[in-house]
PDB file of N, CA and C in Angstrom:
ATOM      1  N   UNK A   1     -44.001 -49.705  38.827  1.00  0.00           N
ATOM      2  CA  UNK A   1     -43.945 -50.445  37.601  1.00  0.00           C
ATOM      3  C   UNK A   1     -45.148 -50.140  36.719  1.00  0.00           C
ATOM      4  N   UNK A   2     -46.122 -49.884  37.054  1.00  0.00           N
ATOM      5  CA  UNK A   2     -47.265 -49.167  36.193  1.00  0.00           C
ATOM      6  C   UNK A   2     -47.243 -48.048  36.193  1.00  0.00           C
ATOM      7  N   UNK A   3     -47.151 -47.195  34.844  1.00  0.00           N
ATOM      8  CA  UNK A   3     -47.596 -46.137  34.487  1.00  0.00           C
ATOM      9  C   UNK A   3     -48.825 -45.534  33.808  1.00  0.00           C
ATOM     10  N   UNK A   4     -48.948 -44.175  33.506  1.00  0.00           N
ATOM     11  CA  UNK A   4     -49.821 -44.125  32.985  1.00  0.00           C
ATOM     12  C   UNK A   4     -50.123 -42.382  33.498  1.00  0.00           C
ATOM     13  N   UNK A   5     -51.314 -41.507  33.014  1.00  0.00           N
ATOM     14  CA  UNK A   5     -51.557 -40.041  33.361  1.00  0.00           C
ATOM     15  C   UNK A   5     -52.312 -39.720  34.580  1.00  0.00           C
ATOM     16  N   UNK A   6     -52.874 -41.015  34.797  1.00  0.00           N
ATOM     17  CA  UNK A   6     -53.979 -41.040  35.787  1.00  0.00           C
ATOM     18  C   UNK A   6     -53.433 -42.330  36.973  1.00  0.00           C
ATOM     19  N   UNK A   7     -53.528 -42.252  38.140  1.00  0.00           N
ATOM     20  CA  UNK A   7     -53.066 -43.074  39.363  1.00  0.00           C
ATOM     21  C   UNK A   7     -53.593 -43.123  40.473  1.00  0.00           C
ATOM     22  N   UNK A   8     -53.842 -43.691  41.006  1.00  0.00           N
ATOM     23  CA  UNK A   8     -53.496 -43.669  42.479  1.00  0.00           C
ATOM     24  C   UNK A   8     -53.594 -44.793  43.159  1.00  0.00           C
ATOM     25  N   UNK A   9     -52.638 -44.360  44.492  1.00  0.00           N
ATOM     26  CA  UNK A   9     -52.318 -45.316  45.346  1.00  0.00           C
ATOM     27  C   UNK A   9     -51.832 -45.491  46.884  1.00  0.00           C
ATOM     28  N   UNK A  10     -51.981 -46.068  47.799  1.00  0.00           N
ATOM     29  CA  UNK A  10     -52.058 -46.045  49.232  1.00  0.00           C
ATOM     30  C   UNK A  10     -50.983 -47.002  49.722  1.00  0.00           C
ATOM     31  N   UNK A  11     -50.338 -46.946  50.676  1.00  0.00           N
ATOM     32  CA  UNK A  11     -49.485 -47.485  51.359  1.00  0.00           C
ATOM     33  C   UNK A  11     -49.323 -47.916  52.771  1.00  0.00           C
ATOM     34  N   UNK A  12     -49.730 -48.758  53.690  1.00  0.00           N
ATOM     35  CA  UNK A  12     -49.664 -49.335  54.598  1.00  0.00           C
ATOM     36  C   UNK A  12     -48.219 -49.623  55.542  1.00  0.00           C
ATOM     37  N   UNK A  13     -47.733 -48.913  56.423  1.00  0.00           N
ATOM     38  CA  UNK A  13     -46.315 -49.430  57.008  1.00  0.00           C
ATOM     39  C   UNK A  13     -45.995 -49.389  58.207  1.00  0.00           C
ATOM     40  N   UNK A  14     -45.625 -50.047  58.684  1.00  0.00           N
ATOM     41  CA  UNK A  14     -45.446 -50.970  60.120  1.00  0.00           C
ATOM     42  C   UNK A  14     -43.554 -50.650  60.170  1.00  0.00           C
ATOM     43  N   UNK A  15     -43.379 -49.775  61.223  1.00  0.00           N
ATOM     44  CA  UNK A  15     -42.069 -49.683  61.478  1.00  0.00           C
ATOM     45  C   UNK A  15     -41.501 -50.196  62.711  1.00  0.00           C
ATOM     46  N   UNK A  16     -40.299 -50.696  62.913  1.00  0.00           N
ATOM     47  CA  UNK A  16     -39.905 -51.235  64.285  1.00  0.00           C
ATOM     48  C   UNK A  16     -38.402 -51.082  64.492  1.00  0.00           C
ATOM     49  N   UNK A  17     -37.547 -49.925  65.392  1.00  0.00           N
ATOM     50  CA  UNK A  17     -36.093 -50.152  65.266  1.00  0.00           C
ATOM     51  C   UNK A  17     -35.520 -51.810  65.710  1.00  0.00           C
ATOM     52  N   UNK A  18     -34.509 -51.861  64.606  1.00  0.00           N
ATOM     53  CA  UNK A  18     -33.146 -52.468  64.777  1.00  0.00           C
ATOM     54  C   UNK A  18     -31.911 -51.904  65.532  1.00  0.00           C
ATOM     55  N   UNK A  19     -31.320 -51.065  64.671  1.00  0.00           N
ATOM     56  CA  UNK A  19     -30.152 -50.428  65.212  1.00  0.00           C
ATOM     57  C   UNK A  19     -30.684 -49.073  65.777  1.00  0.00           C
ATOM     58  N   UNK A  20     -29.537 -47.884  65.972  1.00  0.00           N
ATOM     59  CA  UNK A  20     -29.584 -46.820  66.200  1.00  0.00           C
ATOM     60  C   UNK A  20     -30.469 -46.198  65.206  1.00  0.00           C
ATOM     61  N   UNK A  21     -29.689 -45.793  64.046  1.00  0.00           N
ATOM     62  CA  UNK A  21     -30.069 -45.240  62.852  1.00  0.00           C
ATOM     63  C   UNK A  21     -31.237 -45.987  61.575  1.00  0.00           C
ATOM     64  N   UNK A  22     -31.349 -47.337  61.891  1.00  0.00           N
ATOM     65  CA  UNK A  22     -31.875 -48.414  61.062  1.00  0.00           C
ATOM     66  C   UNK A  22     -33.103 -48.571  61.852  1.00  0.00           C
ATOM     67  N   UNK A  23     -34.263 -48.659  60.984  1.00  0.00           N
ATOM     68  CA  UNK A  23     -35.862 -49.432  61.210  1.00  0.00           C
ATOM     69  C   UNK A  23     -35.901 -50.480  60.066  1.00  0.00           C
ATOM     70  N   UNK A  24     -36.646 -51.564  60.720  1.00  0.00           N
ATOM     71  CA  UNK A  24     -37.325 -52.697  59.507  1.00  0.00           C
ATOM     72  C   UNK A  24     -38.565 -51.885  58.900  1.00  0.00           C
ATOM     73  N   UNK A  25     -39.125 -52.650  58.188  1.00  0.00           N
ATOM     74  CA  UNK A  25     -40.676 -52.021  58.096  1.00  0.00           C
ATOM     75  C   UNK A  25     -41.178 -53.478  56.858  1.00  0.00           C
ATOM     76  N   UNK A  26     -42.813 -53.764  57.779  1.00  0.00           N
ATOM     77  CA  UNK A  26     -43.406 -54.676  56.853  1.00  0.00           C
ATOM     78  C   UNK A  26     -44.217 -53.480  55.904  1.00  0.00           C
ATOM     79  N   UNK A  27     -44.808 -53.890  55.081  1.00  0.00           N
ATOM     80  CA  UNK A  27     -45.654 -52.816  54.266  1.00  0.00           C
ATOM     81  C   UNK A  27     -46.677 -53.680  52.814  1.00  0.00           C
ATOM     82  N   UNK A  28     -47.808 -52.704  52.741  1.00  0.00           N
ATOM     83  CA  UNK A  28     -48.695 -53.352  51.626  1.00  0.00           C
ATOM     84  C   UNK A  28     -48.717 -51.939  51.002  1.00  0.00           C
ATOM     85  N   UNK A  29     -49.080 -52.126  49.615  1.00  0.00           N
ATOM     86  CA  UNK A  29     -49.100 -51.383  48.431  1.00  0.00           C
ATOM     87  C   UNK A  29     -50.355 -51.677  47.772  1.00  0.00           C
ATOM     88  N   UNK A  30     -51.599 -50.666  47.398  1.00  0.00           N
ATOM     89  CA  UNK A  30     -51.945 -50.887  46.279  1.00  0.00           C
ATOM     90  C   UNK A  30     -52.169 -49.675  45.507  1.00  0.00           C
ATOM     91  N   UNK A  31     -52.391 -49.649  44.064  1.00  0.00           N
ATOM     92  CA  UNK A  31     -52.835 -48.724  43.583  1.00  0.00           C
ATOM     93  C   UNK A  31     -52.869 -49.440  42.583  1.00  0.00           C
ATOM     94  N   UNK A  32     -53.113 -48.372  41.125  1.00  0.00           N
ATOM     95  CA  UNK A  32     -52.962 -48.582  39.575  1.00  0.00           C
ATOM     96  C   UNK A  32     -52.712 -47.237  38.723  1.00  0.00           C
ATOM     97  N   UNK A  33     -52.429 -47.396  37.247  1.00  0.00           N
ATOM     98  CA  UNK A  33     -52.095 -46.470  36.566  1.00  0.00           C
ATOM     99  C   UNK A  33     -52.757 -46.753  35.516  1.00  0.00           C
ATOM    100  N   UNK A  34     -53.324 -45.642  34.425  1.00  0.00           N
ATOM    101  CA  UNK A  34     -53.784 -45.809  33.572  1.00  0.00           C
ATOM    102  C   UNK A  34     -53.845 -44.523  32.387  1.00  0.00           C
ATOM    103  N   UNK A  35     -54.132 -44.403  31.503  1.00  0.00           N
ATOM    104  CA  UNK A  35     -54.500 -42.713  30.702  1.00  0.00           C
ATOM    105  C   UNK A  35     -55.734 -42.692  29.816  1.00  0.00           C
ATOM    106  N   UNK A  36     -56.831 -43.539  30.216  1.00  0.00           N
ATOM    107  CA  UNK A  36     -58.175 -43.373  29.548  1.00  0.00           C
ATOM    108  C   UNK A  36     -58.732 -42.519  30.361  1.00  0.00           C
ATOM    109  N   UNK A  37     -59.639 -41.925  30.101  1.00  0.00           N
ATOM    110  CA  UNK A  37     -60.502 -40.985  30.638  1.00  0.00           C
ATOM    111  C   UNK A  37     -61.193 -41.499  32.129  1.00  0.00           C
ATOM    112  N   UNK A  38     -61.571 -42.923  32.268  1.00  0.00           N
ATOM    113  CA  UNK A  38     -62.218 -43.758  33.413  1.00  0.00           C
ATOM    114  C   UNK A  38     -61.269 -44.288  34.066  1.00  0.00           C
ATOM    115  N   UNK A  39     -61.778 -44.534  35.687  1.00  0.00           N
ATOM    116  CA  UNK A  39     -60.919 -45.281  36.221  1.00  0.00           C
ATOM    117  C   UNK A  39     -61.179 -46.889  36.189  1.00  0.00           C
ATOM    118  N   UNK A  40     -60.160 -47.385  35.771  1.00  0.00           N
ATOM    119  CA  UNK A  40     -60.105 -49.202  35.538  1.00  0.00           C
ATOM    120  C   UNK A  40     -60.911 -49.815  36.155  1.00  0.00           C
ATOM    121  N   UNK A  41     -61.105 -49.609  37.362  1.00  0.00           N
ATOM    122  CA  UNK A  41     -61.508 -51.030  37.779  1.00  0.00           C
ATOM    123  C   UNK A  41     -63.135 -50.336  38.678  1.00  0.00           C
ATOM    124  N   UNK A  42     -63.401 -49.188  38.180  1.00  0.00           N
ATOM    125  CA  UNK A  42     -64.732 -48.733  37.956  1.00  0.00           C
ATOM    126  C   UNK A  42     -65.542 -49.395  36.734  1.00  0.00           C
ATOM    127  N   UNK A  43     -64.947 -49.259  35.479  1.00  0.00           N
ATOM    128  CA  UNK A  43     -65.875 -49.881  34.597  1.00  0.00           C
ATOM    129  C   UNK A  43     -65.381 -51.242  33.882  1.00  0.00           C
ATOM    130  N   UNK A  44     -64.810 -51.699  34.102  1.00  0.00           N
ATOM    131  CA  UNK A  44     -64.317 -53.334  33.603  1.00  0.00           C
ATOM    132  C   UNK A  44     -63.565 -54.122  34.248  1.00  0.00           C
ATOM    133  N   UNK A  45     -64.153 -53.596  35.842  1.00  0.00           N
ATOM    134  CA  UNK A  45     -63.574 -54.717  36.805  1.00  0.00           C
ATOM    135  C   UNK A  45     -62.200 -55.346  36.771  1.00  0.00           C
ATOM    136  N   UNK A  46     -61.459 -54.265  36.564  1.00  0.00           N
ATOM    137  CA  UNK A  46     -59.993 -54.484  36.743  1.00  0.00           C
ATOM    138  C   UNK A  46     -59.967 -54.663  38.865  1.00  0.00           C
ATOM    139  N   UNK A  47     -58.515 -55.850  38.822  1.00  0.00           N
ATOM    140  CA  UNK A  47     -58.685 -55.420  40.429  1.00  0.00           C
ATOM    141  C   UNK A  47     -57.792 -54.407  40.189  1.00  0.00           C
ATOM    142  N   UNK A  48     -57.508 -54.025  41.824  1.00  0.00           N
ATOM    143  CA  UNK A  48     -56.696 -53.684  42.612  1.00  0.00           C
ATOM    144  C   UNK A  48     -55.172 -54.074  42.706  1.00  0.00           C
ATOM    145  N   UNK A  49     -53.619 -53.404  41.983  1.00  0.00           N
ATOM    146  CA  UNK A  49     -52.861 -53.960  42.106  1.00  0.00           C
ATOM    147  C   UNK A  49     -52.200 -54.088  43.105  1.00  0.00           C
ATOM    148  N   UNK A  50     -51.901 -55.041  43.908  1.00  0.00           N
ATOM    149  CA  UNK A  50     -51.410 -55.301  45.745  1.00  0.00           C
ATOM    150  C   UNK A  50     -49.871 -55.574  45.622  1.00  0.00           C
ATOM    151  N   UNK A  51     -49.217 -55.260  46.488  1.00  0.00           N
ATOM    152  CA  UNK A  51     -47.870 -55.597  46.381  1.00  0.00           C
ATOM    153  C   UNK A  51     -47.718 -55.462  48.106  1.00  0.00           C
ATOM    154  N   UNK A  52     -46.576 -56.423  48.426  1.00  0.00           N
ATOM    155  CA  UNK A  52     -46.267 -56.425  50.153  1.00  0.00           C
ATOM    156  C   UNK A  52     -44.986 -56.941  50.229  1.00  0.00           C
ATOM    157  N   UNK A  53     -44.253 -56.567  50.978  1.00  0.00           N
ATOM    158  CA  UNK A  53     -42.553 -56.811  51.247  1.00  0.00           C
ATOM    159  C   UNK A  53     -42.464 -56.320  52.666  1.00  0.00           C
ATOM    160  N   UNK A  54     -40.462 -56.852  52.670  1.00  0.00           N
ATOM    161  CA  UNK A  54     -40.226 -56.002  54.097  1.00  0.00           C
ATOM    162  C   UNK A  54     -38.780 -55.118  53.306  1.00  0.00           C
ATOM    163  N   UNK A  55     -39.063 -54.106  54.518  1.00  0.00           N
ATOM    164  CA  UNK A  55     -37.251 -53.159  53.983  1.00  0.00           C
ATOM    165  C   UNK A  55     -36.371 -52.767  54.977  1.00  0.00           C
ATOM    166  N   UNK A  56     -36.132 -51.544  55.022  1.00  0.00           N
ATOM    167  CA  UNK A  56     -35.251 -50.787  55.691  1.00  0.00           C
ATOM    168  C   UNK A  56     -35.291 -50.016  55.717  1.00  0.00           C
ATOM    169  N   UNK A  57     -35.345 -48.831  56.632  1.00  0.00           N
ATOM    170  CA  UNK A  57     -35.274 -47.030  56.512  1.00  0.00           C
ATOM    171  C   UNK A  57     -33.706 -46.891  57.260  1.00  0.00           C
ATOM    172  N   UNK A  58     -32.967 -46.404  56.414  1.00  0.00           N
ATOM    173  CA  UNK A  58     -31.373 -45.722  56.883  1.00  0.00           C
ATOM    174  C   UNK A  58     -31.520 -44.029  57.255  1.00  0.00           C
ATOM    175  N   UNK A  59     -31.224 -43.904  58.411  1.00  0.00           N
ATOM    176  CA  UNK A  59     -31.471 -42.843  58.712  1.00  0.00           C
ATOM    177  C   UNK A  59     -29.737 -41.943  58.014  1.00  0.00           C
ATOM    178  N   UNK A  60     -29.643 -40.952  57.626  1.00  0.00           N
ATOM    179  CA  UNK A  60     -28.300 -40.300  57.254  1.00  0.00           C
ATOM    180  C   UNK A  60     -28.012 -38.653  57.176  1.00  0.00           C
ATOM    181  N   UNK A  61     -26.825 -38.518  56.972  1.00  0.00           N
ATOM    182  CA  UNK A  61     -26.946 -36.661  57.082  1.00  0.00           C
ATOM    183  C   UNK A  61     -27.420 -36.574  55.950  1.00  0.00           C
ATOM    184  N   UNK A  62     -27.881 -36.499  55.253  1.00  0.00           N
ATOM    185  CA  UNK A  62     -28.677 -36.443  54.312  1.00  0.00           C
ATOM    186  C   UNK A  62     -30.123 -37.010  53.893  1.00  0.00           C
ATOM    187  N   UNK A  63     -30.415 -37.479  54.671  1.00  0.00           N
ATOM    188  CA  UNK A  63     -31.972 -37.578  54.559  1.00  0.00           C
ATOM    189  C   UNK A  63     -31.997 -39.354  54.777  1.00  0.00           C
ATOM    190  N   UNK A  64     -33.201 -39.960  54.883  1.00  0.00           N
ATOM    191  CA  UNK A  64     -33.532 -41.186  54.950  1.00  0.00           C
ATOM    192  C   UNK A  64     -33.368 -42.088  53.344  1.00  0.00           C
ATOM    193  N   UNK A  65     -33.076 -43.561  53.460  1.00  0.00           N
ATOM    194  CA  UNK A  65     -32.764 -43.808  52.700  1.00  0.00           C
ATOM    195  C   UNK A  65     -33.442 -45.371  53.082  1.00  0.00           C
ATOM    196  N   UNK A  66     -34.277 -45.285  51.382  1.00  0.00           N
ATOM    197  CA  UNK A  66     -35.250 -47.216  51.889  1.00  0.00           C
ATOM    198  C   UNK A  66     -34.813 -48.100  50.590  1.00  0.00           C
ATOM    199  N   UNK A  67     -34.796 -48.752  51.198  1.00  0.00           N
ATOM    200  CA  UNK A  67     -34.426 -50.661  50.547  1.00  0.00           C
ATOM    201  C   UNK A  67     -35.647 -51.049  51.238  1.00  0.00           C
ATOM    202  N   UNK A  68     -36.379 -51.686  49.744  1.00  0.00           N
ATOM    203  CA  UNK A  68     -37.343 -51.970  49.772  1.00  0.00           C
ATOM    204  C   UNK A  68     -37.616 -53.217  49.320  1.00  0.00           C
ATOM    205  N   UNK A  69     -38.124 -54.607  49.406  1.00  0.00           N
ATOM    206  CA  UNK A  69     -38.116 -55.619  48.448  1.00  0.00           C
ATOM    207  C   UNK A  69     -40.049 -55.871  48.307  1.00  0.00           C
ATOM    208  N   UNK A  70     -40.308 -55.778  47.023  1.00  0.00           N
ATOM    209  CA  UNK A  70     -41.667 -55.790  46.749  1.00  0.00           C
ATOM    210  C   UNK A  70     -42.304 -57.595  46.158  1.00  0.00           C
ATOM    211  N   UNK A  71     -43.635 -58.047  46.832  1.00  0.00           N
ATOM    212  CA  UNK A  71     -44.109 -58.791  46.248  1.00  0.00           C
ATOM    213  C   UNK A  71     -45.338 -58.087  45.792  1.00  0.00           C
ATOM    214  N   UNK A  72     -45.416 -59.195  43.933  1.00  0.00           N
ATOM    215  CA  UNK A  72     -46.796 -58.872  43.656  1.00  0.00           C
ATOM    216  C   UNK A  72     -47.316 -59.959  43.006  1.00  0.00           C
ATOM    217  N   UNK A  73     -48.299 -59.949  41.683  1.00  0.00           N
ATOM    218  CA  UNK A  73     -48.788 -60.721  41.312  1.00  0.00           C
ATOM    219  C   UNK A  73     -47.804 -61.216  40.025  1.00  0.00           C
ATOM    220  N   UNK A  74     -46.893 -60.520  39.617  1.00  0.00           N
ATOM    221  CA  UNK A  74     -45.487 -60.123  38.782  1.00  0.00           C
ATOM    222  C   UNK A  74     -44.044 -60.611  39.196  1.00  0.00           C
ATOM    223  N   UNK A  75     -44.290 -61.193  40.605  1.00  0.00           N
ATOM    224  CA  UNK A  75     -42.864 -61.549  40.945  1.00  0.00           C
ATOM    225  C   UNK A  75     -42.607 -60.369  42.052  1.00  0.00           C
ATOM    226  N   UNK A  76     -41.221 -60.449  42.141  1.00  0.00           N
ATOM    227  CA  UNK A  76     -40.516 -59.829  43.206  1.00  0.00           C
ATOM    228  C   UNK A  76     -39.591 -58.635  42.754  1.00  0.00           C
ATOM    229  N   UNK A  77     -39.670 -57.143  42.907  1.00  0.00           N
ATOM    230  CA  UNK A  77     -38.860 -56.301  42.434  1.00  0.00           C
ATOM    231  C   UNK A  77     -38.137 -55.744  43.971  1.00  0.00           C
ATOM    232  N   UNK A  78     -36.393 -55.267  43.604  1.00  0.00           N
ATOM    233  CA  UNK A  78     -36.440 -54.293  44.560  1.00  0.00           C
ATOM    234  C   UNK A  78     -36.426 -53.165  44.302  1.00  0.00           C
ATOM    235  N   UNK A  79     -36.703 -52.183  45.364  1.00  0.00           N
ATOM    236  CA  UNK A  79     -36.460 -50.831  45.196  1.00  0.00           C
ATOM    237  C   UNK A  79     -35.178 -49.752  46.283  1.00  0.00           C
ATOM    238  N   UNK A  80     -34.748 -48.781  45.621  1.00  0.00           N
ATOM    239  CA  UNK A  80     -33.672 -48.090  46.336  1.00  0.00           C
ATOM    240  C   UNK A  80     -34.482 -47.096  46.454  1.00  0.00           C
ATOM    241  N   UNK A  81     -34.358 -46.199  47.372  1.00  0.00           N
ATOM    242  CA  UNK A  81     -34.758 -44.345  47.068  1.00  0.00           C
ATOM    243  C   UNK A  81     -34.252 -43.662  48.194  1.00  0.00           C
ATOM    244  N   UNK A  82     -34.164 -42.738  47.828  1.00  0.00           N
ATOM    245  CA  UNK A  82     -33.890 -41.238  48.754  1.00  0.00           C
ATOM    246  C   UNK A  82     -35.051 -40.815  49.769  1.00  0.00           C
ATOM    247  N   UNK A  83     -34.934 -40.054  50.920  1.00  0.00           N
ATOM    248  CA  UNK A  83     -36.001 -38.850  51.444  1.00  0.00           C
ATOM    249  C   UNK A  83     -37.192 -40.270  51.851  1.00  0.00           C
ATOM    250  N   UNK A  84     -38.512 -39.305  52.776  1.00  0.00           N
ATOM    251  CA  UNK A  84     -39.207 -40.587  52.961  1.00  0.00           C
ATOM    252  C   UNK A  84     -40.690 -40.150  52.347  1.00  0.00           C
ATOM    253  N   UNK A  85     -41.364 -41.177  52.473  1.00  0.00           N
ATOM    254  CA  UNK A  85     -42.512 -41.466  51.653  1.00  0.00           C
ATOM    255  C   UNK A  85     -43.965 -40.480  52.068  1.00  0.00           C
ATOM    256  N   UNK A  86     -43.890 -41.019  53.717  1.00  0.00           N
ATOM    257  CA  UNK A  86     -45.024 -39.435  54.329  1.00  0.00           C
ATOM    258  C   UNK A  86     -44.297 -39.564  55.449  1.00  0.00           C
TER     259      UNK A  86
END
C-alpha cells in the first residue's frame, strides 16, 4: 500500500502444515516507501510501518499461491498472489 522510488522492507514468517498441499503461516511486515532523496525515518523520525496477519500457502502445478490477511495501523487489507516470497 505504500509507494514510492525508494523502499524497503523485511518479512518475518512462521509456517506450520494443515493439509497435504496447504500451510498456515503467522507473519510481521515492516518497511516504507518514499521518493525524496533521504530515508524517512532517518531524518524526521518517521516510524517504522508494521503490519501482522495470518494466511495460507496453496501449494499447485503451477507454483504456490498466498492468501494473506494484513493488520496495520490503517485497518485490515487482504492480499492474493502467485509464486513465493523467498
Amino acid at each position: 500500500q505504500f509507494r514510492g522510488r525508494k523502499y524497503y522492507n523485511a518479512t518475518l514468517e512462521y509456517r506450520f502444515p494443515i493439509f497435504k498441499k496447504v500451510q498456515g503461516v503467522v507473519f510481521a511486515d515492516v518497511g516504507s516507501a518514499w521518493d525524496s532523496p533521504s530515508v524517512p525515518w532517518h531524518n524526521n523520525g518517521d516510524k517504522f510501518n508494521l503490519g501482522v496477519g495470518p494466511g495460507l500457502r496453496i501449494q499447485t502445478p503451477i507454483g504456490p499461491i498466498r492468501l494473506d490477511y494484513g493488520f496495520g495501523k490503517d485497518g485490515g487489507k487482504f492480499s492474493f498472489a502467485f509464486g513465493g516470497q523467498f
